[in-house]
PDB file of N, CA and C in Angstrom:
ATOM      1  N   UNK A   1       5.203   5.977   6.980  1.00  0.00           N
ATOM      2  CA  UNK A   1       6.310   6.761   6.515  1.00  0.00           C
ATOM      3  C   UNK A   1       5.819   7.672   5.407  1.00  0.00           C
ATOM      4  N   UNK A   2       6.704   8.766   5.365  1.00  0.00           N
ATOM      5  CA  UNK A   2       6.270   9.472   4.114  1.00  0.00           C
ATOM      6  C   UNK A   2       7.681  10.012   3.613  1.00  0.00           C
ATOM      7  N   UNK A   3       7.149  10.795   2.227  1.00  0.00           N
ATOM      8  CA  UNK A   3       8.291  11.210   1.821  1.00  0.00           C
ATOM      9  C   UNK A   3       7.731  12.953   1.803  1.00  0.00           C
ATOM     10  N   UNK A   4       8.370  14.025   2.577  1.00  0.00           N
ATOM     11  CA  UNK A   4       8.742  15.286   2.696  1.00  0.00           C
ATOM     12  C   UNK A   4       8.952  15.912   1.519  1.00  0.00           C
ATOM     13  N   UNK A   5       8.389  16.648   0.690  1.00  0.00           N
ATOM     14  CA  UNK A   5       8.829  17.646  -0.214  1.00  0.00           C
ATOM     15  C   UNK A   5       8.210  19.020   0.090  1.00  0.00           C
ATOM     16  N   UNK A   6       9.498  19.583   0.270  1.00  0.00           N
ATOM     17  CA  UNK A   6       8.856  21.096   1.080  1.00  0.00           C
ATOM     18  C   UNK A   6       9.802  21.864  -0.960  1.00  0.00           C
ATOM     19  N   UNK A   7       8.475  22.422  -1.145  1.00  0.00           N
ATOM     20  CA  UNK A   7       8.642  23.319  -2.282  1.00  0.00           C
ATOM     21  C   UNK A   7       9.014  25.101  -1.703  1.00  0.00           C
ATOM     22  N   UNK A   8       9.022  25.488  -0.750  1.00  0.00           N
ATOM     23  CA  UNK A   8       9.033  26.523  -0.518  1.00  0.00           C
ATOM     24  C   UNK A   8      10.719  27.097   0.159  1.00  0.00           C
ATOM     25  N   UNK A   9      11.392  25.803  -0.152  1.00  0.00           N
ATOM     26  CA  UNK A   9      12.825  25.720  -0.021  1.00  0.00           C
ATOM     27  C   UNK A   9      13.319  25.456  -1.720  1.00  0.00           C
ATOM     28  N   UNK A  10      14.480  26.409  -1.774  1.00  0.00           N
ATOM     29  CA  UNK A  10      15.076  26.714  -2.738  1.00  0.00           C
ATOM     30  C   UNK A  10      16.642  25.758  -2.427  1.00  0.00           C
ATOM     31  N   UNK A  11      17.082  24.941  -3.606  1.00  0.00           N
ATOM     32  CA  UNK A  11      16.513  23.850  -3.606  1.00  0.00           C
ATOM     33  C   UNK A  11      15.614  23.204  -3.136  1.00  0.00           C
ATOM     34  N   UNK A  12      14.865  22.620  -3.749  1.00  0.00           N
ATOM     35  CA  UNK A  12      13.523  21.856  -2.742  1.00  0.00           C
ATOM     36  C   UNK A  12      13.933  21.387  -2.052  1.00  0.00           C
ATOM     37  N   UNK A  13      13.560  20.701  -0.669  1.00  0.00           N
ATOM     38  CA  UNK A  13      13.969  19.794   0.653  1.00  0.00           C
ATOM     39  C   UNK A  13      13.648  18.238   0.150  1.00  0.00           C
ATOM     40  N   UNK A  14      13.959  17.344   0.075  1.00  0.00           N
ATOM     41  CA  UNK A  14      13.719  16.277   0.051  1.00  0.00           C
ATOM     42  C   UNK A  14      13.813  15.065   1.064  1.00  0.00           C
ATOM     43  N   UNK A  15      13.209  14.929   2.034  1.00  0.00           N
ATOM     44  CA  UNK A  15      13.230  13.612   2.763  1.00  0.00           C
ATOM     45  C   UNK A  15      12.527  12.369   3.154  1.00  0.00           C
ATOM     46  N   UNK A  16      12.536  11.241   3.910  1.00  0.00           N
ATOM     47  CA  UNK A  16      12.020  10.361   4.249  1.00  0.00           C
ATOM     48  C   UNK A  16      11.746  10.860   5.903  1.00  0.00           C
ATOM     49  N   UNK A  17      10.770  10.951   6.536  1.00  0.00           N
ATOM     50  CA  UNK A  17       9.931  10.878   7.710  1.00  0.00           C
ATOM     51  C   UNK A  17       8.975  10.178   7.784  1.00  0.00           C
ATOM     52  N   UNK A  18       9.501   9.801   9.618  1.00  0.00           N
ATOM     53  CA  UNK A  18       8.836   8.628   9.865  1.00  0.00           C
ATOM     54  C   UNK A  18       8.952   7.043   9.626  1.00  0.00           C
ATOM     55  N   UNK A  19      10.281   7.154   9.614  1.00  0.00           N
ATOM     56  CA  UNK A  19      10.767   5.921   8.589  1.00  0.00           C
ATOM     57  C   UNK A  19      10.062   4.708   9.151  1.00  0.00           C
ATOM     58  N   UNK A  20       9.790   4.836  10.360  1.00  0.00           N
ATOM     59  CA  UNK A  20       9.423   3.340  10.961  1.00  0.00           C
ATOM     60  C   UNK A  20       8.082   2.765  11.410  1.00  0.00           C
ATOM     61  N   UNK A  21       7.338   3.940  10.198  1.00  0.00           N
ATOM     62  CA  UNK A  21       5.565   3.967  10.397  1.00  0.00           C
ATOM     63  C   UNK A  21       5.238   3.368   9.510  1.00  0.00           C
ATOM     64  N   UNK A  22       5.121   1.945   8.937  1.00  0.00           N
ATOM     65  CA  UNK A  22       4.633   1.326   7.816  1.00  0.00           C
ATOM     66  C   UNK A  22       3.585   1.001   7.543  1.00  0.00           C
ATOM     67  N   UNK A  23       2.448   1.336   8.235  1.00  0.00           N
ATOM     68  CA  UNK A  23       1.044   1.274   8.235  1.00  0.00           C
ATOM     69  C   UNK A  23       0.821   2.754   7.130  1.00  0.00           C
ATOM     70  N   UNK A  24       1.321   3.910   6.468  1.00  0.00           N
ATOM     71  CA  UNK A  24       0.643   4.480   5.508  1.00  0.00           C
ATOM     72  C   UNK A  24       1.947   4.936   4.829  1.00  0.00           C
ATOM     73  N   UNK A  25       1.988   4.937   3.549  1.00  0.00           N
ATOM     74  CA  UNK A  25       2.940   5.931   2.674  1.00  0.00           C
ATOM     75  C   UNK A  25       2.015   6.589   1.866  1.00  0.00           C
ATOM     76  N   UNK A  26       2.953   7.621   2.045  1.00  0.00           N
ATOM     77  CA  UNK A  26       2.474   8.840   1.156  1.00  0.00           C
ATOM     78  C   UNK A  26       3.806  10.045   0.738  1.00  0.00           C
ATOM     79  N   UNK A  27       3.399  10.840   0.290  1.00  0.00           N
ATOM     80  CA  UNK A  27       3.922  12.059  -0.214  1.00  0.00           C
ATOM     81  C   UNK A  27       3.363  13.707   0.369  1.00  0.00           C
ATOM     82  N   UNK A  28       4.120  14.095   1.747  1.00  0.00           N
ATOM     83  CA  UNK A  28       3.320  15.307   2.022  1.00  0.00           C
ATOM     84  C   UNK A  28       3.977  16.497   0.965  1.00  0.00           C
ATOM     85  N   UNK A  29       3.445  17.262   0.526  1.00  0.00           N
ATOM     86  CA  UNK A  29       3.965  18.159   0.050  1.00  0.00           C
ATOM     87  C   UNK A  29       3.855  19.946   0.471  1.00  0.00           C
ATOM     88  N   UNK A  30       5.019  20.150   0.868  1.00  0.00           N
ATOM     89  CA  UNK A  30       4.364  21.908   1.552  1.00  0.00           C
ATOM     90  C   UNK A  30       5.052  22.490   0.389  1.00  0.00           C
ATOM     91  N   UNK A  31       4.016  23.411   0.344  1.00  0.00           N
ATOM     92  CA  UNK A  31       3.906  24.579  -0.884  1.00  0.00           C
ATOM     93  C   UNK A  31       3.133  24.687  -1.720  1.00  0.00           C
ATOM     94  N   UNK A  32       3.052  25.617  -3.053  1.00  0.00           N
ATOM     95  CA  UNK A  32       1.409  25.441  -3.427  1.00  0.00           C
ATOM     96  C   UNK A  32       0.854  24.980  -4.485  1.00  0.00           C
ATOM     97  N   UNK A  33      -0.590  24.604  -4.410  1.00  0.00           N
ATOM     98  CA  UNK A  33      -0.930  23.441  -4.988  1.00  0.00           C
ATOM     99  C   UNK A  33      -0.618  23.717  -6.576  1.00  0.00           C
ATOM    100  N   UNK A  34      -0.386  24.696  -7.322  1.00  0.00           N
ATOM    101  CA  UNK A  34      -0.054  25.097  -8.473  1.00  0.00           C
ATOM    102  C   UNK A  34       1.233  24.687  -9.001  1.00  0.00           C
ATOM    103  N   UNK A  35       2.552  23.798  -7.741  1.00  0.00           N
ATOM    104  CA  UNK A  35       3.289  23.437  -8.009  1.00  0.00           C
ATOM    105  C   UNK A  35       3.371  21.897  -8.269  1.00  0.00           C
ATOM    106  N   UNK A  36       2.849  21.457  -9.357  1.00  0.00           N
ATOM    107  CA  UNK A  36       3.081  20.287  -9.858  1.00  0.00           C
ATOM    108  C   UNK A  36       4.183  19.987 -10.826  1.00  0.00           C
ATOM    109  N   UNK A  37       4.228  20.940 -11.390  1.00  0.00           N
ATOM    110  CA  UNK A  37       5.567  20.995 -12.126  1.00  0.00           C
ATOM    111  C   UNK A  37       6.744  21.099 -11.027  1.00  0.00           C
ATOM    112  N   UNK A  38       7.630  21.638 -10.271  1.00  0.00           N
ATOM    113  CA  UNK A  38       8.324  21.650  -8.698  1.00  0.00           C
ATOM    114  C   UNK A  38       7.787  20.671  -8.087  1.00  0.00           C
ATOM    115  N   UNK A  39       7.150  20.228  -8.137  1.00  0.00           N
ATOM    116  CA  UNK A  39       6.575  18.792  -7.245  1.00  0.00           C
ATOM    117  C   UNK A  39       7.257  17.531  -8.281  1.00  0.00           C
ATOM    118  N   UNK A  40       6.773  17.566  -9.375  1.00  0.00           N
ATOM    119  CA  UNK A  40       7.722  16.462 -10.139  1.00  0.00           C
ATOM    120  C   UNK A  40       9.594  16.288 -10.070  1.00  0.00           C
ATOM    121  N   UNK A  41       9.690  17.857 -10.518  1.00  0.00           N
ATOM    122  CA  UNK A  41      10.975  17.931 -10.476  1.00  0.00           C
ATOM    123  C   UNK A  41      11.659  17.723  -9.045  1.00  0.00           C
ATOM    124  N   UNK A  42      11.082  17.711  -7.809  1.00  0.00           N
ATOM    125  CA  UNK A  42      11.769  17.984  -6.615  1.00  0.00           C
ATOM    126  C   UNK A  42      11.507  16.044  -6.630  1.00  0.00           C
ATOM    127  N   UNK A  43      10.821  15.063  -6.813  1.00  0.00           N
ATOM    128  CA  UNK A  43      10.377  14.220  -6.527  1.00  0.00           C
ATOM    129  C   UNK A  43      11.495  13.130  -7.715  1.00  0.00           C
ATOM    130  N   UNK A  44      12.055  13.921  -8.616  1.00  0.00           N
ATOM    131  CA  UNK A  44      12.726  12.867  -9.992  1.00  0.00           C
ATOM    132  C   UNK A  44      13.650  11.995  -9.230  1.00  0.00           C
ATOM    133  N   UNK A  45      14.321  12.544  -7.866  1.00  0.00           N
ATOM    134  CA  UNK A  45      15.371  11.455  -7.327  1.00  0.00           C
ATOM    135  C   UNK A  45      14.962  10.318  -6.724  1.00  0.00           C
ATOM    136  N   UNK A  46      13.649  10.175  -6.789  1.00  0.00           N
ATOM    137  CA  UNK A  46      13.075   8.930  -5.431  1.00  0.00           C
ATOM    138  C   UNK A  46      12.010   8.492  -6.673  1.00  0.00           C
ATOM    139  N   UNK A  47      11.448   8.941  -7.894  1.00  0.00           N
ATOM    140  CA  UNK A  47      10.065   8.302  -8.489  1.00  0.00           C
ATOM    141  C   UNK A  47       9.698   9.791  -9.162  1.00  0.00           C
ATOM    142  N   UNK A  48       8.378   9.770  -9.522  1.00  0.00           N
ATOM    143  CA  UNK A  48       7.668  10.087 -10.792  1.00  0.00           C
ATOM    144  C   UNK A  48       6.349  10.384 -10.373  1.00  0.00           C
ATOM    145  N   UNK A  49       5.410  11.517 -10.693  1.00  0.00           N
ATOM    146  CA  UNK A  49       4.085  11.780 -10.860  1.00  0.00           C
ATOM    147  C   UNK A  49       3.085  11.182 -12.017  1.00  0.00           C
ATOM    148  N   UNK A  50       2.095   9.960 -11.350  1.00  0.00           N
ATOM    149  CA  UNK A  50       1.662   9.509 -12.833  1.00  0.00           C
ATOM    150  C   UNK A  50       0.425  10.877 -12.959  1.00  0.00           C
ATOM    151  N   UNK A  51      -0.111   9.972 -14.130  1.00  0.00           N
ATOM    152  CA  UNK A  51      -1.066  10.750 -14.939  1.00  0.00           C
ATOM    153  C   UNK A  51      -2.442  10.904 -14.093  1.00  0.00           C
ATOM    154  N   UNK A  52      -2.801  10.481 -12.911  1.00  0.00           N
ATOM    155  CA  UNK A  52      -3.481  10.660 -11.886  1.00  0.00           C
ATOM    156  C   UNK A  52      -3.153  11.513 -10.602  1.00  0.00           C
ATOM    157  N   UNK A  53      -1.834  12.279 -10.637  1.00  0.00           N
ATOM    158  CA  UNK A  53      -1.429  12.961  -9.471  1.00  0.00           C
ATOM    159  C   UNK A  53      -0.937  12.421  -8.468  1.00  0.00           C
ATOM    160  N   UNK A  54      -0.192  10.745  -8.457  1.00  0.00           N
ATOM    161  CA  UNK A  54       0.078  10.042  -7.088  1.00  0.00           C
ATOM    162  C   UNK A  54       1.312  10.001  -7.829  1.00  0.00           C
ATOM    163  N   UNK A  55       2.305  10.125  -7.013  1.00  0.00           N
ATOM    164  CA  UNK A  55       3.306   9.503  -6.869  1.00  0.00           C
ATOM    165  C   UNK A  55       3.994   7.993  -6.885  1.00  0.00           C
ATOM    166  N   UNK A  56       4.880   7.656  -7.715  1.00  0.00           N
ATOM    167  CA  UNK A  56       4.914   6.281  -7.948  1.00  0.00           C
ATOM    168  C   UNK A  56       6.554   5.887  -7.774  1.00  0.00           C
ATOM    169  N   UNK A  57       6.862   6.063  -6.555  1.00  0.00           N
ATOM    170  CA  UNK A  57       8.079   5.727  -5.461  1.00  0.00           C
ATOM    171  C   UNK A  57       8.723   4.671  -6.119  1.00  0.00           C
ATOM    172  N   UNK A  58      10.477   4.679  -5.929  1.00  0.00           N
ATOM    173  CA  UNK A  58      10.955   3.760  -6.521  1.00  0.00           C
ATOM    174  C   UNK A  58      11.344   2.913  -4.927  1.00  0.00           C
ATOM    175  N   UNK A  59      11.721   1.448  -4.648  1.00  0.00           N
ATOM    176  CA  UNK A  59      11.842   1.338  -3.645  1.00  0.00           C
ATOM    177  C   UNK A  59      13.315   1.430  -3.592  1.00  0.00           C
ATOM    178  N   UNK A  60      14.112   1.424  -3.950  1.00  0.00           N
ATOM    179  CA  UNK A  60      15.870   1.374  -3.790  1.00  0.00           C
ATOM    180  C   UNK A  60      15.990   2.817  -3.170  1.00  0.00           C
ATOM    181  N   UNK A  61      15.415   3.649  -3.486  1.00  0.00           N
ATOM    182  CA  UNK A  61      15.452   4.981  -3.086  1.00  0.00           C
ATOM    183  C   UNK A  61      15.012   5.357  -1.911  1.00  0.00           C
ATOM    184  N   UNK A  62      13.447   4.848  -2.020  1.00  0.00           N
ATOM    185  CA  UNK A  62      13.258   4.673  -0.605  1.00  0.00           C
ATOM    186  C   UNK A  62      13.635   4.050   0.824  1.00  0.00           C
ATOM    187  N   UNK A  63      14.356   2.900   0.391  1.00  0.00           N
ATOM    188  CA  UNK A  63      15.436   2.418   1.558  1.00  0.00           C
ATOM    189  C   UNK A  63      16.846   3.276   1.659  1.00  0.00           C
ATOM    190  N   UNK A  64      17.063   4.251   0.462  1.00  0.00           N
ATOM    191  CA  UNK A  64      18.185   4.783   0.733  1.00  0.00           C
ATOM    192  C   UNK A  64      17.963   6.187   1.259  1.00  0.00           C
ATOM    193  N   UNK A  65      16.822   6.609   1.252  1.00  0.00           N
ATOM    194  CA  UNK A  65      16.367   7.765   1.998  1.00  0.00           C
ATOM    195  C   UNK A  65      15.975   7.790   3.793  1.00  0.00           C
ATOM    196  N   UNK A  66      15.991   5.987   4.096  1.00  0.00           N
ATOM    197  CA  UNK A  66      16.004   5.640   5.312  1.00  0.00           C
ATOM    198  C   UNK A  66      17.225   5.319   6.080  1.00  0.00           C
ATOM    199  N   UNK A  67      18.226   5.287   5.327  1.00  0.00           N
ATOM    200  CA  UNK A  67      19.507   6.084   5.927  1.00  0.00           C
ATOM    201  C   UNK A  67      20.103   4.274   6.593  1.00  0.00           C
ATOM    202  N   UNK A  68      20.551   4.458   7.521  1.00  0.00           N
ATOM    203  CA  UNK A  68      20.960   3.287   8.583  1.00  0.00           C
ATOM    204  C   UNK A  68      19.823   2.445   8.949  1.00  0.00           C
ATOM    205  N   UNK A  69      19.105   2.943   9.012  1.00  0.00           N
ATOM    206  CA  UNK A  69      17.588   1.742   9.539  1.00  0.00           C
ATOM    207  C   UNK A  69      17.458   0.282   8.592  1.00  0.00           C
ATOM    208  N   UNK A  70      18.007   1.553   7.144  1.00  0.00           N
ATOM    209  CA  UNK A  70      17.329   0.200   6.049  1.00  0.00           C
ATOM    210  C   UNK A  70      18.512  -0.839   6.035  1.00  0.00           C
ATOM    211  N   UNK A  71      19.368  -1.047   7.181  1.00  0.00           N
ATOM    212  CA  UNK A  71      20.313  -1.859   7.715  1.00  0.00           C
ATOM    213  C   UNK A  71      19.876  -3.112   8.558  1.00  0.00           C
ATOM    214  N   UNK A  72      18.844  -2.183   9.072  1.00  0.00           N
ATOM    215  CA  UNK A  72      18.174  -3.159   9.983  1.00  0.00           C
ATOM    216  C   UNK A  72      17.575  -4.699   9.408  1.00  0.00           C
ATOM    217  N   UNK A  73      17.842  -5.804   9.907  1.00  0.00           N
ATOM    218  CA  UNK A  73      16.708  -6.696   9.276  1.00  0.00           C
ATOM    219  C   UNK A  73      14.901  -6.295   9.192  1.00  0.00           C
ATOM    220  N   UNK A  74      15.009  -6.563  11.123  1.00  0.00           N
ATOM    221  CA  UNK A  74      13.676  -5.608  11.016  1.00  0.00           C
ATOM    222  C   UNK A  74      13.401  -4.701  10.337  1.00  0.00           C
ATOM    223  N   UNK A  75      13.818  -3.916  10.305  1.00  0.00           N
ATOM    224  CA  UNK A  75      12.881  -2.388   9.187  1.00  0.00           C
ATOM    225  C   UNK A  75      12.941  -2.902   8.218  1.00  0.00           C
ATOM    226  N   UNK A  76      13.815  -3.860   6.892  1.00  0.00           N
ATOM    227  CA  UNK A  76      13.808  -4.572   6.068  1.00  0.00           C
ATOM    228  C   UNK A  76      12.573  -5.435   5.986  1.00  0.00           C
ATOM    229  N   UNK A  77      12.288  -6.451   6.872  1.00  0.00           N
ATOM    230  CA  UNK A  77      11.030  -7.064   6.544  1.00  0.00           C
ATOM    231  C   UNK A  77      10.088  -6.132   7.064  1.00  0.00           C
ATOM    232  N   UNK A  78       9.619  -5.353   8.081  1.00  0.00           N
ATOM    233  CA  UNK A  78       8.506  -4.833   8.134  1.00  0.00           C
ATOM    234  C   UNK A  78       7.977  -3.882   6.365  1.00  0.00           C
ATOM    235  N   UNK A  79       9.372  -3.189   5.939  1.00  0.00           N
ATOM    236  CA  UNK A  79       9.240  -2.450   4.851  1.00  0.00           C
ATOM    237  C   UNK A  79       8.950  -3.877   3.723  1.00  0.00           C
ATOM    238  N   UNK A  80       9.245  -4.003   3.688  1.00  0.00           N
ATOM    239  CA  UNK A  80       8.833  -5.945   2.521  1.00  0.00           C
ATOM    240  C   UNK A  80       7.286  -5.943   2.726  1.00  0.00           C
ATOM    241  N   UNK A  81       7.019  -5.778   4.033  1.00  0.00           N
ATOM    242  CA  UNK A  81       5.563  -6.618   4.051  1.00  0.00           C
ATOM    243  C   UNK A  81       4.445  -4.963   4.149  1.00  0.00           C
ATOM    244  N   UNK A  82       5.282  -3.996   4.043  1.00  0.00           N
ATOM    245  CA  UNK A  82       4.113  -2.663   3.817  1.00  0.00           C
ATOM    246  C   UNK A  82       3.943  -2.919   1.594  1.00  0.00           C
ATOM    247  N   UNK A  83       5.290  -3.158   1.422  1.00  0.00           N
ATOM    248  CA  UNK A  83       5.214  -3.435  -0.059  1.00  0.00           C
ATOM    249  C   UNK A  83       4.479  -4.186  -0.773  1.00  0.00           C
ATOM    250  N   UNK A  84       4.042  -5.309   0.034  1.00  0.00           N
ATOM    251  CA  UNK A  84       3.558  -6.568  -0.140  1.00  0.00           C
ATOM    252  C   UNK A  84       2.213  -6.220  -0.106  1.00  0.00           C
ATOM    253  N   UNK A  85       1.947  -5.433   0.794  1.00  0.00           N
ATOM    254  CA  UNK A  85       0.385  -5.061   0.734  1.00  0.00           C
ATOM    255  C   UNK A  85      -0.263  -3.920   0.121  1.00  0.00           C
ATOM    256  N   UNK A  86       0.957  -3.158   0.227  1.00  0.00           N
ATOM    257  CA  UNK A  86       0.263  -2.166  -1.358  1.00  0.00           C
ATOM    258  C   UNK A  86       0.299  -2.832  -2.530  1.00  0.00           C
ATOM    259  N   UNK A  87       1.229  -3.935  -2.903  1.00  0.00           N
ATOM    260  CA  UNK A  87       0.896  -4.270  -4.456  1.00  0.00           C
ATOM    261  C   UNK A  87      -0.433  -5.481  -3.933  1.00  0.00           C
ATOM    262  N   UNK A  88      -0.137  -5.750  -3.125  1.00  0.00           N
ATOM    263  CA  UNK A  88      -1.983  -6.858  -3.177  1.00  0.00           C
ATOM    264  C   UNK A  88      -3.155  -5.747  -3.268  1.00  0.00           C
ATOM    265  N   UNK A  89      -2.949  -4.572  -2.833  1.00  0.00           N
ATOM    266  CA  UNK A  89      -4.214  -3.717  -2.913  1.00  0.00           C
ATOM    267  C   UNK A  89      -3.991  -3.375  -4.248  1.00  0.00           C
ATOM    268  N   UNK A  90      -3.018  -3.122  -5.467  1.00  0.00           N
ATOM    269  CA  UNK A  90      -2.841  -3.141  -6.309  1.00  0.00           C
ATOM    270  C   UNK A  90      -1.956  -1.432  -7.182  1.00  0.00           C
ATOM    271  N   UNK A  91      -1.465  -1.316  -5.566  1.00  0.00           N
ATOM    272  CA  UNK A  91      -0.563   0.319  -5.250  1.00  0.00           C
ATOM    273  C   UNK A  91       0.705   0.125  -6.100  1.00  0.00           C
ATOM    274  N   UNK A  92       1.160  -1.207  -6.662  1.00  0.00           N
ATOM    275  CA  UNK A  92       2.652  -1.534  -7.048  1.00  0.00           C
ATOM    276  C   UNK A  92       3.030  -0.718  -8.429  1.00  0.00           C
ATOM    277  N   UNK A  93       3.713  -0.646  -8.816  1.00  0.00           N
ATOM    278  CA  UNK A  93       4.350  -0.180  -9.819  1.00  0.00           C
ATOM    279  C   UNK A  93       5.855  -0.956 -10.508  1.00  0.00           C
ATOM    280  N   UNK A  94       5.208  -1.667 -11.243  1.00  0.00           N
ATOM    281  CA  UNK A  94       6.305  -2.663 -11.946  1.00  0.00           C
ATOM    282  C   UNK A  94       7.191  -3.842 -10.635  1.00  0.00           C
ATOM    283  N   UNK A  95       7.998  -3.896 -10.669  1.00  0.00           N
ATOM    284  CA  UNK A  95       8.996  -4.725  -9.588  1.00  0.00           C
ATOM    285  C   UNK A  95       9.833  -3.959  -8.326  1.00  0.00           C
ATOM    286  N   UNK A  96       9.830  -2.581  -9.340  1.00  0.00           N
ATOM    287  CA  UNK A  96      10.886  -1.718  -7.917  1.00  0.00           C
ATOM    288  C   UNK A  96       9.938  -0.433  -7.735  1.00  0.00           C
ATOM    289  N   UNK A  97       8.774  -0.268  -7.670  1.00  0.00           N
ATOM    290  CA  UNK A  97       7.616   0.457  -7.514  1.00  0.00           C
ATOM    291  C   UNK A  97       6.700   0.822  -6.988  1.00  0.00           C
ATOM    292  N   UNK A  98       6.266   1.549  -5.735  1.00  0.00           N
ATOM    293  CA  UNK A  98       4.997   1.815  -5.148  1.00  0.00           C
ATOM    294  C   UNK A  98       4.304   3.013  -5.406  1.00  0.00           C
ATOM    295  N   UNK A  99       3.045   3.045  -5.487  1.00  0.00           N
ATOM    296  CA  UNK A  99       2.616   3.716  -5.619  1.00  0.00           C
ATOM    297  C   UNK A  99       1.646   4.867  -4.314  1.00  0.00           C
ATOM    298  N   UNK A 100       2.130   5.935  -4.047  1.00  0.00           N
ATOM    299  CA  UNK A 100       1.506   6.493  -2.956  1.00  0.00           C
ATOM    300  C   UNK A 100       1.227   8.470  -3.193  1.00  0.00           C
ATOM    301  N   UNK A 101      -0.290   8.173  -2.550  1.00  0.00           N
ATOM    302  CA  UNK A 101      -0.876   9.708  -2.715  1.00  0.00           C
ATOM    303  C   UNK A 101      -0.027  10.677  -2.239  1.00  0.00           C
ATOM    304  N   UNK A 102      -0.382  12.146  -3.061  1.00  0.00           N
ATOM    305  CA  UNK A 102       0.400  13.579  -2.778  1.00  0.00           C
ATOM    306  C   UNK A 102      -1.108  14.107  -1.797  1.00  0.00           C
ATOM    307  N   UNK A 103      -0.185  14.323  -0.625  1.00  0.00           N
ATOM    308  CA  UNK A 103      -1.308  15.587   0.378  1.00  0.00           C
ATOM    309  C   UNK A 103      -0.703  16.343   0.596  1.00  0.00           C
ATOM    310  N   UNK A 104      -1.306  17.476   0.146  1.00  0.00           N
ATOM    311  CA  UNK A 104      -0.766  19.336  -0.021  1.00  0.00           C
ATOM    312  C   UNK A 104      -1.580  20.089   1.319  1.00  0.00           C
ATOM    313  N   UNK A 105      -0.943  19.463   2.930  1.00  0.00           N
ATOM    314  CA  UNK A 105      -1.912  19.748   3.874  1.00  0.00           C
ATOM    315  C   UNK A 105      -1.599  21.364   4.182  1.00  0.00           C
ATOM    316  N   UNK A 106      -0.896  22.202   3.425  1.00  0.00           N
ATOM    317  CA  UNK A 106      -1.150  23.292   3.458  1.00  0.00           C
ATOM    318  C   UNK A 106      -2.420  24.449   2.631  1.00  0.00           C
ATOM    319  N   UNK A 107      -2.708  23.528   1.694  1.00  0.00           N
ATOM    320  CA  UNK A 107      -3.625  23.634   0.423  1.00  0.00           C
ATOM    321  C   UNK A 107      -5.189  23.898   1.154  1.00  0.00           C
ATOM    322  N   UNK A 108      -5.869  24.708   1.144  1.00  0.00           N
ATOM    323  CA  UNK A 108      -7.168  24.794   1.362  1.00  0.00           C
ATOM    324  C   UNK A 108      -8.010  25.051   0.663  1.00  0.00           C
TER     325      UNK A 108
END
């Protein structure tokens, strides 16, 4: 799953895609790489840019950006056990926290 921030939309776009891919999270971001400042601000409703450039996802947000799914039991535990293994790799961020990379695959 990832989370969508298209900067080149006024308001920024904000979404969850892919909701039911729990093998990688991340943060794609379209628009340009000079927008880190618009990248924070478009990103304040779901988490925060640390001091390394990754994104550090809140999870309440992220189940609420998955709309009806995060209804599901299934998508509930599969999403539990993608959580579970980013904080064993050591991706977590406090109790309601993950941590996942920004790719600017428009950026060359």
């Amino acid at each position: 799953m990832y989370v969508l921030v298209d900067l080149n939309q006024s308001p920024s776009a904000l979404r969850l895609e892919e909701a039911d891919n729990f093998r990688a999270l991340k943060v794609v971001v379209r628009g340009p790489a000079l927008g880190r400042e618009q990248l924070s601000r478009a990103l304040a409703p779901v988490g925060v840019i640390d001091d390394s450039g990754n994104a550090v996802l809140r999870l309440g947000e992220l189940r609420r950006l998955a709309g009806p799914l995060s209804d599901d039991p299934s998508w509930g535990e599969a999403f539990d056990a993608m959580v579970d293994y980013a904080r064993a790799k050591g991706w977590g961020s406090g109790t309601d926290g993950v941590q996942a990379h920004c790719d600017w695959p428009d950026v060359t």
